[in-house]
C-alpha atoms as a PDB file:
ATOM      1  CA  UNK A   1       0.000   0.000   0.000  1.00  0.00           C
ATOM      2  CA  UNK A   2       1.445   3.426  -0.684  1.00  0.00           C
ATOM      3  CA  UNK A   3       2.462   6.040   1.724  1.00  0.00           C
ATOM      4  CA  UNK A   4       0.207   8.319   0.008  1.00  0.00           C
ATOM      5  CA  UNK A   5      -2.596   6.891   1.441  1.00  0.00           C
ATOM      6  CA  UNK A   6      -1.610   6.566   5.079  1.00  0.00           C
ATOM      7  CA  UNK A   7      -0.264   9.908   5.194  1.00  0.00           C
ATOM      8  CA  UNK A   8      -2.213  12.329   7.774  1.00  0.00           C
ATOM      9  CA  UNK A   9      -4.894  14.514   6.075  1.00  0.00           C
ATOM     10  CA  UNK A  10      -8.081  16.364   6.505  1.00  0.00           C
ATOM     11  CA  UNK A  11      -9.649  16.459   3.392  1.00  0.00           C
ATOM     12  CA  UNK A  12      -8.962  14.278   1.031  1.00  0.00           C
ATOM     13  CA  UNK A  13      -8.958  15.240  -2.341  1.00  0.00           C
ATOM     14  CA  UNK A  14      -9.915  11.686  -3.560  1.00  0.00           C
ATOM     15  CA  UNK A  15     -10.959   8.423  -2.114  1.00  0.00           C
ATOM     16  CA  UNK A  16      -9.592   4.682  -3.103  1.00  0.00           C
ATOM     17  CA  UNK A  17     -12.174   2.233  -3.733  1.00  0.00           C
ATOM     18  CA  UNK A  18     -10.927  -1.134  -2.964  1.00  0.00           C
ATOM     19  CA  UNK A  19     -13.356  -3.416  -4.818  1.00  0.00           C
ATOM     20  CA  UNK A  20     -14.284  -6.706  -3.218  1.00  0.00           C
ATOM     21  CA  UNK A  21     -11.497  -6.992   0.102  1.00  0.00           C
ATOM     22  CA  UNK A  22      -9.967 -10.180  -0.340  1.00  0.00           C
ATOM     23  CA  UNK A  23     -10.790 -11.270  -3.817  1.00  0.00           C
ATOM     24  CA  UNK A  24      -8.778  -9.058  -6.192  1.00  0.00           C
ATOM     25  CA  UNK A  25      -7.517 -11.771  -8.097  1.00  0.00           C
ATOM     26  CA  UNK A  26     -10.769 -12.282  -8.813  1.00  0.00           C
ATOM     27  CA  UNK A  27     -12.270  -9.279 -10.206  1.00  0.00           C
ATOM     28  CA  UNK A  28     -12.139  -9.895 -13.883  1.00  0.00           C
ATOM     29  CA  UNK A  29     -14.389 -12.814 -13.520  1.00  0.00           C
ATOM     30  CA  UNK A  30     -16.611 -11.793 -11.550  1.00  0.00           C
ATOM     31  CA  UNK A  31     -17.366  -8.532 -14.066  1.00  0.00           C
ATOM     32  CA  UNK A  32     -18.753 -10.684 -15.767  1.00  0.00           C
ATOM     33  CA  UNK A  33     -21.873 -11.444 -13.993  1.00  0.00           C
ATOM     34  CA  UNK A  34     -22.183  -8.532 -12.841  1.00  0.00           C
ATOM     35  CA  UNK A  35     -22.240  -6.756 -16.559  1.00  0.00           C
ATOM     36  CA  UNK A  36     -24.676  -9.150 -17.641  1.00  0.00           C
ATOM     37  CA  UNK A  37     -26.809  -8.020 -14.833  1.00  0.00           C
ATOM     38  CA  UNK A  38     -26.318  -4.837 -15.690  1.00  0.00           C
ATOM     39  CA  UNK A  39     -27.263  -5.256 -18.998  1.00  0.00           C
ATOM     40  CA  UNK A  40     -30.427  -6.898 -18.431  1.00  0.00           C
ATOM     41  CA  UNK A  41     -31.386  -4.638 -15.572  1.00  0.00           C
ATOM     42  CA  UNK A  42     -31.272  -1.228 -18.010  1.00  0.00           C
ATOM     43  CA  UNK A  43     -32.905  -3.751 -21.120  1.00  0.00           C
ATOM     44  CA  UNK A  44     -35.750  -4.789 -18.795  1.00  0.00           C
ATOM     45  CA  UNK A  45     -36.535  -1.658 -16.758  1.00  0.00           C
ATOM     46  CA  UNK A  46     -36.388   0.193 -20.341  1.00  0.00           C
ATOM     47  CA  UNK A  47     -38.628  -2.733 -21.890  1.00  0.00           C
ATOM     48  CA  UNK A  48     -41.001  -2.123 -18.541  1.00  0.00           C
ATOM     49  CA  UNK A  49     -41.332   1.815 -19.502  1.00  0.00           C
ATOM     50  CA  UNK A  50     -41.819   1.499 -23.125  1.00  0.00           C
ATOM     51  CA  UNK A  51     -44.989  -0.971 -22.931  1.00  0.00           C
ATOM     52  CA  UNK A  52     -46.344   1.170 -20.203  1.00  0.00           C
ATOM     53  CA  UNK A  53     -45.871   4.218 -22.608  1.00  0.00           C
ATOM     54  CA  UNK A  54     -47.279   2.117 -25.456  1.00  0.00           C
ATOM     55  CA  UNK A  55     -50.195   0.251 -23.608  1.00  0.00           C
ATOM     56  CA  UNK A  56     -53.387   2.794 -23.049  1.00  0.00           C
ATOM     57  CA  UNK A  57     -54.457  -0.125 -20.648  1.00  0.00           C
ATOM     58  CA  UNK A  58     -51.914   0.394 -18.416  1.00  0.00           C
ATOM     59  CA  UNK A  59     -52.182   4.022 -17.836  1.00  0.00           C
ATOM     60  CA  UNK A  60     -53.478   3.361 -14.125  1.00  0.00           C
ATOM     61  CA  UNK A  61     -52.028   4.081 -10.582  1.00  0.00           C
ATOM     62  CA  UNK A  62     -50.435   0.406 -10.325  1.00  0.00           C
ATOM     63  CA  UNK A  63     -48.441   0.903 -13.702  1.00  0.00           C
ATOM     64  CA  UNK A  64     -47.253   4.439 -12.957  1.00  0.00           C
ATOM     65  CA  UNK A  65     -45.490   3.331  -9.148  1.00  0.00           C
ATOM     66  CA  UNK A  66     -43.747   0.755 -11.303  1.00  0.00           C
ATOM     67  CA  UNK A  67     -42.641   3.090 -13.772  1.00  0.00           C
ATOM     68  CA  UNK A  68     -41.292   4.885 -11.118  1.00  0.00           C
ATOM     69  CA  UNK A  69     -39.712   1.780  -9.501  1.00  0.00           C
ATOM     70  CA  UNK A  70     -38.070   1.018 -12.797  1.00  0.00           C
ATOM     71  CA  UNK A  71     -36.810   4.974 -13.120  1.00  0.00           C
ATOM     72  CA  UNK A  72     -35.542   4.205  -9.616  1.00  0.00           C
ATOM     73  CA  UNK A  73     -33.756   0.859 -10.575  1.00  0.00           C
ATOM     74  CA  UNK A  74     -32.188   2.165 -13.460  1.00  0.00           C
ATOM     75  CA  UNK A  75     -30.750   4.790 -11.630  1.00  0.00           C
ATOM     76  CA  UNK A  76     -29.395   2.759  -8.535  1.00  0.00           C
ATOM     77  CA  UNK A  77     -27.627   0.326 -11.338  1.00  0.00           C
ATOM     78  CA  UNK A  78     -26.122   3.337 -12.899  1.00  0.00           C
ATOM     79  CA  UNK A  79     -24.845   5.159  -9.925  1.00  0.00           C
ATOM     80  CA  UNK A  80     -22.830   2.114  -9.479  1.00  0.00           C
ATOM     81  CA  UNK A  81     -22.271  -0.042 -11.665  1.00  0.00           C
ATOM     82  CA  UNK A  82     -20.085   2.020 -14.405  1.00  0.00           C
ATOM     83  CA  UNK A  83     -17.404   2.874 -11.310  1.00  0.00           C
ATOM     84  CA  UNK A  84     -17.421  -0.678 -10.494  1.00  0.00           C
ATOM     85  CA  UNK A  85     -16.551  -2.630 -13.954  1.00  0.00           C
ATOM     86  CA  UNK A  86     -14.007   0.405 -14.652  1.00  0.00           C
ATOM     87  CA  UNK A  87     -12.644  -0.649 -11.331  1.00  0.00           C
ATOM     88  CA  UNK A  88     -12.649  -4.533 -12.000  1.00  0.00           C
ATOM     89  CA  UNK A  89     -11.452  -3.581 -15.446  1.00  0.00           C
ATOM     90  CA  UNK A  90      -9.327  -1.160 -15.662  1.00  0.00           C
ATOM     91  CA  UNK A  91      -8.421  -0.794 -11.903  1.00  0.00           C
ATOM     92  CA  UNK A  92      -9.522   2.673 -11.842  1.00  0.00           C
ATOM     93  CA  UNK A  93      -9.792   3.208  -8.430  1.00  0.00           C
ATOM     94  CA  UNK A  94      -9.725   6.128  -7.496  1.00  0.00           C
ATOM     95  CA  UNK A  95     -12.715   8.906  -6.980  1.00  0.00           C
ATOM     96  CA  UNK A  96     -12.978  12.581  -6.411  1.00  0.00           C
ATOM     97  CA  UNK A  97     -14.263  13.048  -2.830  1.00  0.00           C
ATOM     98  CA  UNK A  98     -17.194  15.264  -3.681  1.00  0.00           C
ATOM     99  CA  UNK A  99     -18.115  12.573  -6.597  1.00  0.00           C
ATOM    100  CA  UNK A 100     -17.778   9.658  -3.757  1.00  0.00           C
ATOM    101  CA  UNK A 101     -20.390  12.066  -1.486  1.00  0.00           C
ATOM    102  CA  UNK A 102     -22.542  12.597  -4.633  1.00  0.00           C
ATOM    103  CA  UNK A 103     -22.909   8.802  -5.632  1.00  0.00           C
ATOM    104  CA  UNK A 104     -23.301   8.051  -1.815  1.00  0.00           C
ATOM    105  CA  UNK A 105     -26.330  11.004  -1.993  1.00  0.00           C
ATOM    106  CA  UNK A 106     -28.078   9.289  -5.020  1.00  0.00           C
ATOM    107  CA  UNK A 107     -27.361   5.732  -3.672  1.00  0.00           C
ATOM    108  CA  UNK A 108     -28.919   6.184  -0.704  1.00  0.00           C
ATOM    109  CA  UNK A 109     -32.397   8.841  -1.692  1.00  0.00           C
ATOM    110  CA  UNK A 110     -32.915   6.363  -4.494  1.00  0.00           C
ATOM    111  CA  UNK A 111     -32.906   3.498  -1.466  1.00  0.00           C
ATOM    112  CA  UNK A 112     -35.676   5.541   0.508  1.00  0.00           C
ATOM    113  CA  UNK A 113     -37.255   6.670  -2.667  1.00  0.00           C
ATOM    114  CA  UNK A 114     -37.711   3.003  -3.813  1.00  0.00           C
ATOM    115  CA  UNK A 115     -38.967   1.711  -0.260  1.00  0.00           C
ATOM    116  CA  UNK A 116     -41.657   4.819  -0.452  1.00  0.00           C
ATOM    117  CA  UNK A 117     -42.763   2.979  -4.179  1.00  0.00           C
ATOM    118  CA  UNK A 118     -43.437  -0.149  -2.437  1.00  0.00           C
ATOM    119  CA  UNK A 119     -45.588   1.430   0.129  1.00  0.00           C
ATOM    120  CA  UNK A 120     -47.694   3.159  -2.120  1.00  0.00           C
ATOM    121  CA  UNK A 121     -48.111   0.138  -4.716  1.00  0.00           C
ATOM    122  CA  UNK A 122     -49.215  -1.886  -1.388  1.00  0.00           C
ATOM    123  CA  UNK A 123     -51.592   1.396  -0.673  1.00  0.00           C
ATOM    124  CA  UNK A 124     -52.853   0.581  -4.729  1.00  0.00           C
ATOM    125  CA  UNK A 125     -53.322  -3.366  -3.965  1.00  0.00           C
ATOM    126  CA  UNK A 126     -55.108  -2.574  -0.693  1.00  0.00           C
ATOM    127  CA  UNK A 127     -57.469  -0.118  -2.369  1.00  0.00           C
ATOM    128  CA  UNK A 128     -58.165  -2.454  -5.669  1.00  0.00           C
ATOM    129  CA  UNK A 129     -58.842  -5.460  -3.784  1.00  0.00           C
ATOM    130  CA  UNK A 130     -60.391  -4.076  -0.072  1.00  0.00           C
ATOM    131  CA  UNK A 131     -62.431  -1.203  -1.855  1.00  0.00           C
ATOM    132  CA  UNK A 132     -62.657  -2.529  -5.507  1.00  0.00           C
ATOM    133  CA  UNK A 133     -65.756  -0.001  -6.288  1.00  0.00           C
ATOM    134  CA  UNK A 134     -63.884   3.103  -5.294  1.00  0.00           C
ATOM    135  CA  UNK A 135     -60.284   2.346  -6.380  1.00  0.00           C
ATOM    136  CA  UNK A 136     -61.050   4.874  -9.382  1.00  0.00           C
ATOM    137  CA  UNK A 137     -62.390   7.634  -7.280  1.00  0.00           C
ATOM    138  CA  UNK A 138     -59.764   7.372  -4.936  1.00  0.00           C
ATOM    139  CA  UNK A 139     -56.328   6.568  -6.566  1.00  0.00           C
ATOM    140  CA  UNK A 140     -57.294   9.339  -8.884  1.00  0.00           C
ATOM    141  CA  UNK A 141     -54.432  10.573 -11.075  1.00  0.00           C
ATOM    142  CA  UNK A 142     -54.027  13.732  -9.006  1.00  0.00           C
ATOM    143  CA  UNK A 143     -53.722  11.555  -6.286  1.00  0.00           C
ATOM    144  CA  UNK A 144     -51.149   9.426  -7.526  1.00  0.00           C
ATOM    145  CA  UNK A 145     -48.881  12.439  -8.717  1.00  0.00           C
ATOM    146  CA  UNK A 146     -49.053  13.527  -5.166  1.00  0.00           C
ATOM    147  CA  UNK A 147     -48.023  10.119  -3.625  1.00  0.00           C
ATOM    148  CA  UNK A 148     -45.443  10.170  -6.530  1.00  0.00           C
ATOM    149  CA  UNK A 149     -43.844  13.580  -5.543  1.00  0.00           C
ATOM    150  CA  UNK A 150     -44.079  12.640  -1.609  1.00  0.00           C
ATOM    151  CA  UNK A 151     -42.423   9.943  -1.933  1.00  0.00           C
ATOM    152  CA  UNK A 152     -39.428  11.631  -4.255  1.00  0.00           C
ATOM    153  CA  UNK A 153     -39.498  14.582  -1.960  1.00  0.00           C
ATOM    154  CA  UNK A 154     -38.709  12.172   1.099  1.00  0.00           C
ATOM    155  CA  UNK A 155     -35.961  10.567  -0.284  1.00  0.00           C
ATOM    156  CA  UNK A 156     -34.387  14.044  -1.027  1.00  0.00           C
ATOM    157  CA  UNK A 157     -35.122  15.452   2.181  1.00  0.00           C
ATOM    158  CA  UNK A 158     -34.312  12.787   4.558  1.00  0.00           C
ATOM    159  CA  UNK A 159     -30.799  12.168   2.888  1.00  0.00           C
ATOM    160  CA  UNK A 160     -29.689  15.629   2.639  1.00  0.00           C
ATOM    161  CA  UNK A 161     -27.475  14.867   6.355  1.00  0.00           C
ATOM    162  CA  UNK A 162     -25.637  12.328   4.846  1.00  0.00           C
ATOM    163  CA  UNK A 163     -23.642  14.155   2.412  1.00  0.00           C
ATOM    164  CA  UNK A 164     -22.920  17.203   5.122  1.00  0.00           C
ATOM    165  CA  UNK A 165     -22.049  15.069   8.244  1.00  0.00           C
ATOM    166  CA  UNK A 166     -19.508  13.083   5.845  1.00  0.00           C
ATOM    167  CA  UNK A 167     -18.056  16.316   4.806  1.00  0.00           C
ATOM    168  CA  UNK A 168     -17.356  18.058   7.949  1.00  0.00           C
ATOM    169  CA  UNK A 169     -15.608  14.570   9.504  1.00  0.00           C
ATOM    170  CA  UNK A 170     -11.938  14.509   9.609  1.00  0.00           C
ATOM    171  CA  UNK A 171      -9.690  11.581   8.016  1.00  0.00           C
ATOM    172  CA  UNK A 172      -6.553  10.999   9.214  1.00  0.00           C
ATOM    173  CA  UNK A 173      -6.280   7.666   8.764  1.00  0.00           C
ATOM    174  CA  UNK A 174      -6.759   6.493   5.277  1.00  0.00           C
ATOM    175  CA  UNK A 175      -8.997   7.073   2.295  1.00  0.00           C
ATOM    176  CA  UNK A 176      -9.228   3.799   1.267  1.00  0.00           C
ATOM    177  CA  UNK A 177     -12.969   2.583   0.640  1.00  0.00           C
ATOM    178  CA  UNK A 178     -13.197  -1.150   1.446  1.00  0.00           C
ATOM    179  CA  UNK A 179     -16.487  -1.503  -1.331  1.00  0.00           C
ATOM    180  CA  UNK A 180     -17.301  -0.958  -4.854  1.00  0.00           C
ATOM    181  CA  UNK A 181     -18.657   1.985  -4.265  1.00  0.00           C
ATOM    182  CA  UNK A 182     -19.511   5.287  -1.589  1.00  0.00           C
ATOM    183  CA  UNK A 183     -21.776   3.153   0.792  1.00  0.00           C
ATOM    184  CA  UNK A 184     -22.907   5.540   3.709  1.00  0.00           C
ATOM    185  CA  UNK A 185     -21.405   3.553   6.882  1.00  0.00           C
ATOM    186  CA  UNK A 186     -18.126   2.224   5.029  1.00  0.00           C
ATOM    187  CA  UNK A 187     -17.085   6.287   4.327  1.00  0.00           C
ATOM    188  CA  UNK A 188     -17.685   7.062   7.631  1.00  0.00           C
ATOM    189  CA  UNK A 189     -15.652   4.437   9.375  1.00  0.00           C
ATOM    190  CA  UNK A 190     -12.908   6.227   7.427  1.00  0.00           C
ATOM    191  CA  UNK A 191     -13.477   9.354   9.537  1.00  0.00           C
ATOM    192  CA  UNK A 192     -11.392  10.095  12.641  1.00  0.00           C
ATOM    193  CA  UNK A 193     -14.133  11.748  15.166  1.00  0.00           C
ATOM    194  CA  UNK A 194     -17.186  10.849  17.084  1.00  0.00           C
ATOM    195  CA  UNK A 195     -19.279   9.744  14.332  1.00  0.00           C
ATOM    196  CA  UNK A 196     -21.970   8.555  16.254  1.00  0.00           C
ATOM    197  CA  UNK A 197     -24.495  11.342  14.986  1.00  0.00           C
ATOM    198  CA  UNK A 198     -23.803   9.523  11.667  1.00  0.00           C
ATOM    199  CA  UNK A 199     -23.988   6.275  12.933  1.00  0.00           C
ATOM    200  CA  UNK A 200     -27.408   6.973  14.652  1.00  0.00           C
ATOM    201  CA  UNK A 201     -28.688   8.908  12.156  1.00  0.00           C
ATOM    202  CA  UNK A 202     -27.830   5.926   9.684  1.00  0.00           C
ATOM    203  CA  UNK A 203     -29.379   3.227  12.313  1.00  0.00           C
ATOM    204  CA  UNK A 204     -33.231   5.882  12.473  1.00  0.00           C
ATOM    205  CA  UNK A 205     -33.014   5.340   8.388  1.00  0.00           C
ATOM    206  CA  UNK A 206     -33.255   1.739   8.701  1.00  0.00           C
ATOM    207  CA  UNK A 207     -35.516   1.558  11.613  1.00  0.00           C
ATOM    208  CA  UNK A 208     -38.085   4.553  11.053  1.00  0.00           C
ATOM    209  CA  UNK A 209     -38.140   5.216   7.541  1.00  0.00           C
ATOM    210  CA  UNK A 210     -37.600   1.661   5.581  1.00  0.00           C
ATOM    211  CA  UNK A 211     -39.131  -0.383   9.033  1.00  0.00           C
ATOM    212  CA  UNK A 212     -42.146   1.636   9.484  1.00  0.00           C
ATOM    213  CA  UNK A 213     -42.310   1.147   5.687  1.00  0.00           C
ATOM    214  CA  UNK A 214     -42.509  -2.121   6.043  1.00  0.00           C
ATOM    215  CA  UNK A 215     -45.090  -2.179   9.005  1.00  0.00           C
ATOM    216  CA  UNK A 216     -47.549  -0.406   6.832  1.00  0.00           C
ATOM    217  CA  UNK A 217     -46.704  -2.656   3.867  1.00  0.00           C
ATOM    218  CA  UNK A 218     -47.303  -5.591   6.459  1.00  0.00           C
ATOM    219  CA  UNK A 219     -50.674  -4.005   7.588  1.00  0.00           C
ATOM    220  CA  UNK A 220     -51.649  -3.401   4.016  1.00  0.00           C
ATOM    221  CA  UNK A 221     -51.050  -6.807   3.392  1.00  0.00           C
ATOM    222  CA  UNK A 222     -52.502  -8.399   6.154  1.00  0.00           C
ATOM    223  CA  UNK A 223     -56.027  -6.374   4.955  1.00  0.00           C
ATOM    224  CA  UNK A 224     -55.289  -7.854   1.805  1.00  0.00           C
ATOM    225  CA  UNK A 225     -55.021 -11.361   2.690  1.00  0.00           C
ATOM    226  CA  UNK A 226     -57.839 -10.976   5.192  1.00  0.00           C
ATOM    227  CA  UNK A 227     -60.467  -9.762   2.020  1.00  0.00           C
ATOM    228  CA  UNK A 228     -59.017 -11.837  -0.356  1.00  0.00           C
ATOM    229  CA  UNK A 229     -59.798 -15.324   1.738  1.00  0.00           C
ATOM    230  CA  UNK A 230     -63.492 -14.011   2.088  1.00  0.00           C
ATOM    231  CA  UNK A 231     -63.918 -13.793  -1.761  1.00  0.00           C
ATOM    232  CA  UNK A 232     -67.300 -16.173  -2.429  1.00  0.00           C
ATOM    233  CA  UNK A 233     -64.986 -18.274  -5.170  1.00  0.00           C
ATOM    234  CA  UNK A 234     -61.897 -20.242  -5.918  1.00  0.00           C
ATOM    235  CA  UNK A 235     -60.968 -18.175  -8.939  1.00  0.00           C
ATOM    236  CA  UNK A 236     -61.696 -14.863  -7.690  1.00  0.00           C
ATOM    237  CA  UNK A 237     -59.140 -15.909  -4.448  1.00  0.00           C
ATOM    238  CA  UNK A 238     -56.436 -17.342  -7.106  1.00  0.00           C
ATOM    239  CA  UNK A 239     -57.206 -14.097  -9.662  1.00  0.00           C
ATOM    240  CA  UNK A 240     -56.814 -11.562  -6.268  1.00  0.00           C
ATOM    241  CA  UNK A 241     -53.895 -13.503  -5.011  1.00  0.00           C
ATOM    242  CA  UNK A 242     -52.183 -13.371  -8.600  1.00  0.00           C
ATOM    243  CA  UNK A 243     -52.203  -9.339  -8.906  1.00  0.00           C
ATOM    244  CA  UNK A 244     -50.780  -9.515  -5.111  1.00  0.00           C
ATOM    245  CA  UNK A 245     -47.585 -12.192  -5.886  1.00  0.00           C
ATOM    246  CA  UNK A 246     -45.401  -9.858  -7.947  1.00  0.00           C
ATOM    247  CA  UNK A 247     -45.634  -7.315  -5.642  1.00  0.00           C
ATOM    248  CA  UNK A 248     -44.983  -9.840  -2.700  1.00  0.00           C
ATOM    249  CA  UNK A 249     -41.751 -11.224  -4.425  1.00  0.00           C
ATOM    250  CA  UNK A 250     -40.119  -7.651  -5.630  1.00  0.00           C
ATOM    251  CA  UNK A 251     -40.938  -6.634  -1.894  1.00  0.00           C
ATOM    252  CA  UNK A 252     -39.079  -9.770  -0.667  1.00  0.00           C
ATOM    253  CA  UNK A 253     -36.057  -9.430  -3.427  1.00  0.00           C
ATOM    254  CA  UNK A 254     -35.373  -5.483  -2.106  1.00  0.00           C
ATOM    255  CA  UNK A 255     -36.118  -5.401   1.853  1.00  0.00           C
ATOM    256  CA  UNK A 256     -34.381  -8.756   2.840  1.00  0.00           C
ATOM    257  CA  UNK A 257     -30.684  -8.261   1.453  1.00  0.00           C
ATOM    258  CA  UNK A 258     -30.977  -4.349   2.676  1.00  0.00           C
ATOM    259  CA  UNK A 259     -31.680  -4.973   5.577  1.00  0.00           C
ATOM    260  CA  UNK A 260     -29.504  -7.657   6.414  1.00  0.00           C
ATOM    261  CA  UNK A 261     -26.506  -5.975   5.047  1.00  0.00           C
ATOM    262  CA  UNK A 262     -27.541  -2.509   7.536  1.00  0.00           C
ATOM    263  CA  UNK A 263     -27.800  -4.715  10.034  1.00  0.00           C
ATOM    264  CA  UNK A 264     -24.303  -6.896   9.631  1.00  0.00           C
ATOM    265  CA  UNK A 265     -22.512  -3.467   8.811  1.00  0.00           C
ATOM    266  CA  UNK A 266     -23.305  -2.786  12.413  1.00  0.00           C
ATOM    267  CA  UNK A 267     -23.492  -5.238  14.661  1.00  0.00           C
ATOM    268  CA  UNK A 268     -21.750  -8.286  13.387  1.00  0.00           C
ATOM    269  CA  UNK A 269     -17.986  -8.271  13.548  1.00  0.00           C
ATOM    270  CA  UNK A 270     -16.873 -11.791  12.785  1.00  0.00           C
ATOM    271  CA  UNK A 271     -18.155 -11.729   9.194  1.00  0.00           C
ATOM    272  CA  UNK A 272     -15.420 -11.657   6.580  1.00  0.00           C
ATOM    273  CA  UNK A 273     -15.363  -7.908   5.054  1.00  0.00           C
ATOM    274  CA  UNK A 274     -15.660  -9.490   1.417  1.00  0.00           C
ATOM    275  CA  UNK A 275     -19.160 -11.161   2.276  1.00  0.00           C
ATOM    276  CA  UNK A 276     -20.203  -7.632   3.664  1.00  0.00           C
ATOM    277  CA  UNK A 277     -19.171  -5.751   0.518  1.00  0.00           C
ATOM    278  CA  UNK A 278     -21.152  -8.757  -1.933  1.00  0.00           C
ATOM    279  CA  UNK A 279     -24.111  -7.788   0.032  1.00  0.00           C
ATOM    280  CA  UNK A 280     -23.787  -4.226  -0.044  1.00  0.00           C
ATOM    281  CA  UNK A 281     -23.704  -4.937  -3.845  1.00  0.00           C
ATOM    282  CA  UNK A 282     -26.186  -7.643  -4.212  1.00  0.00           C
ATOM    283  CA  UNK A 283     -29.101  -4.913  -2.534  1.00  0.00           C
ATOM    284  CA  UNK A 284     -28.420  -2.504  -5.292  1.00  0.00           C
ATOM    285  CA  UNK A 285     -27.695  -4.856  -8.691  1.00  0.00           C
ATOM    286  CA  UNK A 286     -30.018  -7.653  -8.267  1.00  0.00           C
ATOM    287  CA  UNK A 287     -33.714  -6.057  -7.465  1.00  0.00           C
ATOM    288  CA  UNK A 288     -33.372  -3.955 -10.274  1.00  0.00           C
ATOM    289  CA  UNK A 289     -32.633  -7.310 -12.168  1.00  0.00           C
ATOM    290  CA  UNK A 290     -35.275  -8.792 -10.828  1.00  0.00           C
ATOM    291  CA  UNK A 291     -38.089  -6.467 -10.916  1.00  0.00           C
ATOM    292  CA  UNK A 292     -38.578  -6.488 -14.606  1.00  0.00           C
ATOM    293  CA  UNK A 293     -38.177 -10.190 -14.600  1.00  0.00           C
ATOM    294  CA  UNK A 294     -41.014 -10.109 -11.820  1.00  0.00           C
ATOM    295  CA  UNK A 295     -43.661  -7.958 -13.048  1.00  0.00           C
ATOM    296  CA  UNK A 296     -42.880  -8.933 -16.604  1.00  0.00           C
ATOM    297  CA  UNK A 297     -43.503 -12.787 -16.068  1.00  0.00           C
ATOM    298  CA  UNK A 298     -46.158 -12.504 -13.375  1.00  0.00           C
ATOM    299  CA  UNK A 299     -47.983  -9.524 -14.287  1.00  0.00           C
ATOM    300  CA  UNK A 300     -51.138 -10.890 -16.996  1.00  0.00           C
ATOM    301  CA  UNK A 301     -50.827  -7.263 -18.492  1.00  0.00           C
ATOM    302  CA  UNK A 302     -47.030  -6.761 -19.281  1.00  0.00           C
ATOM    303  CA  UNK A 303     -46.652 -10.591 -20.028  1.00  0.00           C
ATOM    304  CA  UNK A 304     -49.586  -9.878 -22.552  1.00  0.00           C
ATOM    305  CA  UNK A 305     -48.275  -7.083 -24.074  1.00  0.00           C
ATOM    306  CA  UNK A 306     -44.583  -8.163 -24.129  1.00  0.00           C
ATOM    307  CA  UNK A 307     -45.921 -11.369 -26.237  1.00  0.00           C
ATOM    308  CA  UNK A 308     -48.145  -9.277 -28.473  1.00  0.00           C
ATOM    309  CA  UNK A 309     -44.716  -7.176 -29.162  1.00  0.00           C
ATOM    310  CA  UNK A 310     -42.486 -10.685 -29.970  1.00  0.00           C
ATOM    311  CA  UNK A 311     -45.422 -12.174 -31.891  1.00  0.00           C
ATOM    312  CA  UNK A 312     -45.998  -9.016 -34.199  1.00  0.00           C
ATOM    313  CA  UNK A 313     -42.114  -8.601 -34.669  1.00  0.00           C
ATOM    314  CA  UNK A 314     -42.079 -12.433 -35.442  1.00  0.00           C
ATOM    315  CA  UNK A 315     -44.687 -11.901 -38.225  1.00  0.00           C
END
């Protein structure tokens, strides 16, 4: 390691991302996944725009949170995944320390901005199914664009203190980033002051914002189930559960590894750094993989329309 980046400093000029601690040698190969998920995450959130845009049927409250959620995805894998294949690449390390608190800014409102989608799909699911007759009059498209610019308006707000806390914090000991990118938690280890105002600050993101999030998602859900198993017939409980099960799986693909990787960040020590960094990455490259793949094969709408699109090209 060069003395460059052990010497004593205030505010450095640029930060070192390491990559993956630990697997170096491996880099190269494992680009390679992680383009191709890449690759399908910007072809699939782009495919999930365009046939909303297309579709007239589609142009309802349900379709326009998960237009958002893929605008959301696509720019999560782009905040970080260019800086990380030019790293495994080309071993471009290093970044400017006001680009580092800039990705770190859009990493983290895009986070809150995405678990804020969830909650108000769940909000669109409990209305269509609980109070079927007035899902029209109440998710009204006024409506919607004000649930739409709440929820973007929360994810800029409540992440503004990340950015200035970081940048007031002295570091004196290194700049060397052990991750692929400008996670929150892993910059401000770096620091060498109390940090705790971070720290807690970090901790009331994952508890208050994305865990009462999740209670009301839970709540919605639990109202959902509850009418659903009342419904007089067979079909109508498999046709209710159907329009529920995408949501229920992108819900499951975003919340578990972000939480788990918060949590392990903090309060478990004797897991190997590398398995902490995969994590940190798998959160932001694999839902927005996923969530095309989930409302495009388990959605009736999209699945019709995307077939309608391959048929007519095939003709």
């Amino acid at each position: 390691m060069s003395d460059s980046n052990k010497t004593d400093f205030t505010n450095p000029s640029t930060f070192i991302l390491l990559g993956i601690p630990g697997l170096e040698v491996a880099h190269v190969w494992m680009s390679i996944p992680f383009c191709t998920m890449y690759i399908i995450a910007i072809l699939g959130n782009f495919t999930i725009l365009f046939i909303v845009k297309m579709e007239l049927s589609l142009h309802g409250p349900m379709y326009y949170f998960l237009c958002m959620l893929a605008v959301t995805d696509l720019v999560l894998s782009t905040a970080t995944m260019p800086k990380m294949l030019s790293n495994f690449w080309f071993n471009s390390r290093e970044i400017d320390f006001s680009a580092c608190l800039t990705q770190m800014y859009f990493i983290h409102s895009f986070l809150v901005m995405e678990s804020g989608i969830f909650l108000a799909m769940a909000l669109d699911r409990y209305v269509a199914i609980c109070h079927p007759l007035r899902h029209s009059t109440i998710l009204t498209n006024p409506v919607v664009a004000k649930i739409g610019l709440a929820v973007v308006l929360r994810g800029i707000m409540l992440i503004l203190p990340y950015p200035f806390l970081v940048r007031q914090w002295p570091y004196c000991r290194t700049n060397i980033i052990p991750n692929t990118y400008c996670e929150h938690i892993a910059v401000v280890k770096l620091a060498c002051a109390d940090t705790r105002v971070s720290s807690y600050y970090g901790l009331f993101m994952v508890f208050c914002v994305r865990g009462l999030d999740m209670i009301f998602i839970a709540v919605s859900y639990t109202q959902i189930l509850r009418a659903i198993f009342i419904l007089p017939t067979k079909d109508a409980r498999l046709k209710a559960l159907g329009t529920c099960s995408s949501h229920l799986c992108a819900i499951l693909a975003f919340y578990i590894p972000v939480i788990f990787s918060s949590l392990t960040h903090r309060f478990s020590h004797n897991v190997p750094l590398h398995f902490h960094v995969l994590i940190a990455n798998v959160y932001l490259v694999v839902p927005p993989v996923l969530h095309p793949i989930i409302y495009g094969v388990m959605t009736r709408q999209i699945r019709g329309r995307l077939l309608r699109l391959f048929t007519h090209k095939g003709t």
